[in-house]
Protein backbone atom coordinates (compact mmCIF):
# COMPACT_ATOMS: atom_id res chain seq x y z
CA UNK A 1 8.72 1.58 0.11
CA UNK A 2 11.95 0.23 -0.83
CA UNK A 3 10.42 -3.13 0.43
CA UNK A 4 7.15 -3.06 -1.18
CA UNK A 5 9.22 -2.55 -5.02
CA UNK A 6 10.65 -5.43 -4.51
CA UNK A 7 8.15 -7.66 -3.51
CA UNK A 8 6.03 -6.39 -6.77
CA UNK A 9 9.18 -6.83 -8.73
CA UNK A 10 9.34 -11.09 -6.69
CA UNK A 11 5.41 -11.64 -7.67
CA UNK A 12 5.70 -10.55 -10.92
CA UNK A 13 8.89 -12.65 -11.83
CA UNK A 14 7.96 -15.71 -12.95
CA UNK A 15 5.00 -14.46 -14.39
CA UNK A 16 7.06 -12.00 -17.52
CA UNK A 17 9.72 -11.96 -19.52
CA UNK A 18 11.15 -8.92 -18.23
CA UNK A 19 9.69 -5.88 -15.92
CA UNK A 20 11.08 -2.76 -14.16
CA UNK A 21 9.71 -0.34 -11.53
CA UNK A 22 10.30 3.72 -11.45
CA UNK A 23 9.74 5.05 -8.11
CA UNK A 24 9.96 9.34 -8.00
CA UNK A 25 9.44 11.02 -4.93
CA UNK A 26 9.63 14.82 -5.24
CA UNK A 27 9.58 17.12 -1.75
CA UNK A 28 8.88 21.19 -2.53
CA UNK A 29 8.81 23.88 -0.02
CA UNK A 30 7.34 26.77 -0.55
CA UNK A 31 8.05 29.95 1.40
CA UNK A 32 6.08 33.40 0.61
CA UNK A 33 6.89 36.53 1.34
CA UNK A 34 5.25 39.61 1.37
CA UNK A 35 6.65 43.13 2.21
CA UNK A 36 9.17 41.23 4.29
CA UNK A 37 6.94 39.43 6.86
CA UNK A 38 6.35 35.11 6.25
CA UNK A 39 2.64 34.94 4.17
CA UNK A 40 3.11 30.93 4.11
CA UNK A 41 4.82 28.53 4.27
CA UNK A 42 4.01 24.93 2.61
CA UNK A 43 5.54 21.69 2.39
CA UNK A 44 4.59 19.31 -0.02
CA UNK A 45 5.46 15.52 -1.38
CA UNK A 46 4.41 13.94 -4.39
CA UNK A 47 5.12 10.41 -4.93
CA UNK A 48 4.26 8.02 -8.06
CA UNK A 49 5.43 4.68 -9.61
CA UNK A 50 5.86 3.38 -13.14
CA UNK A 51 5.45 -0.52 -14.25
CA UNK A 52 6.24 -1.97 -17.34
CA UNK A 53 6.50 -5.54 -18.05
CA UNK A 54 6.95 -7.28 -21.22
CA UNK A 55 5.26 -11.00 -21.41
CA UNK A 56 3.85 -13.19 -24.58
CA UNK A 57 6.13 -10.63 -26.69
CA UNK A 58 3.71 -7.80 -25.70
CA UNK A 59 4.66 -4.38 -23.63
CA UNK A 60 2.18 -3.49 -20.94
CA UNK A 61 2.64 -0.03 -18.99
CA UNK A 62 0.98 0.88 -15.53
CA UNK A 63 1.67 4.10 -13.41
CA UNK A 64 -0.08 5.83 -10.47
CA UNK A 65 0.52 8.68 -8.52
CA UNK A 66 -1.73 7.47 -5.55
């Protein structure tokens, strides 16, 4: 991932005045139990990335969790 930031960050470069990237990954486990025997048991990642770029003295903003 760390790879694919940066070559955003090289493409968009000369094309702004200034940009940054926000990567969050978050893990949960979840563990459930009932009457002291293991109901389930999930684990889970969400992932999503923030863009902003400022260029022609205007702020544009772009995020996705997919």
């Amino acid at each position: 991932m760390k790879d694919k930031l940066k070559n955003i960050l090289d493409w968009l470069e000369p094309k702004v005045s200034y940009a940054d990237l926000r990567f969050v990954q978050t893990e949960k486990e979840n563990i459930d139990v009932e009457n002291g025997i293991l109901s389930s048991y999930n684990v889970s990642t969400d992932r999503g990335i923030g863009i902003r770029v400022l260029t022609d003295g205007a702020w544009g903003f772009a995020a996705s969790n997919n």
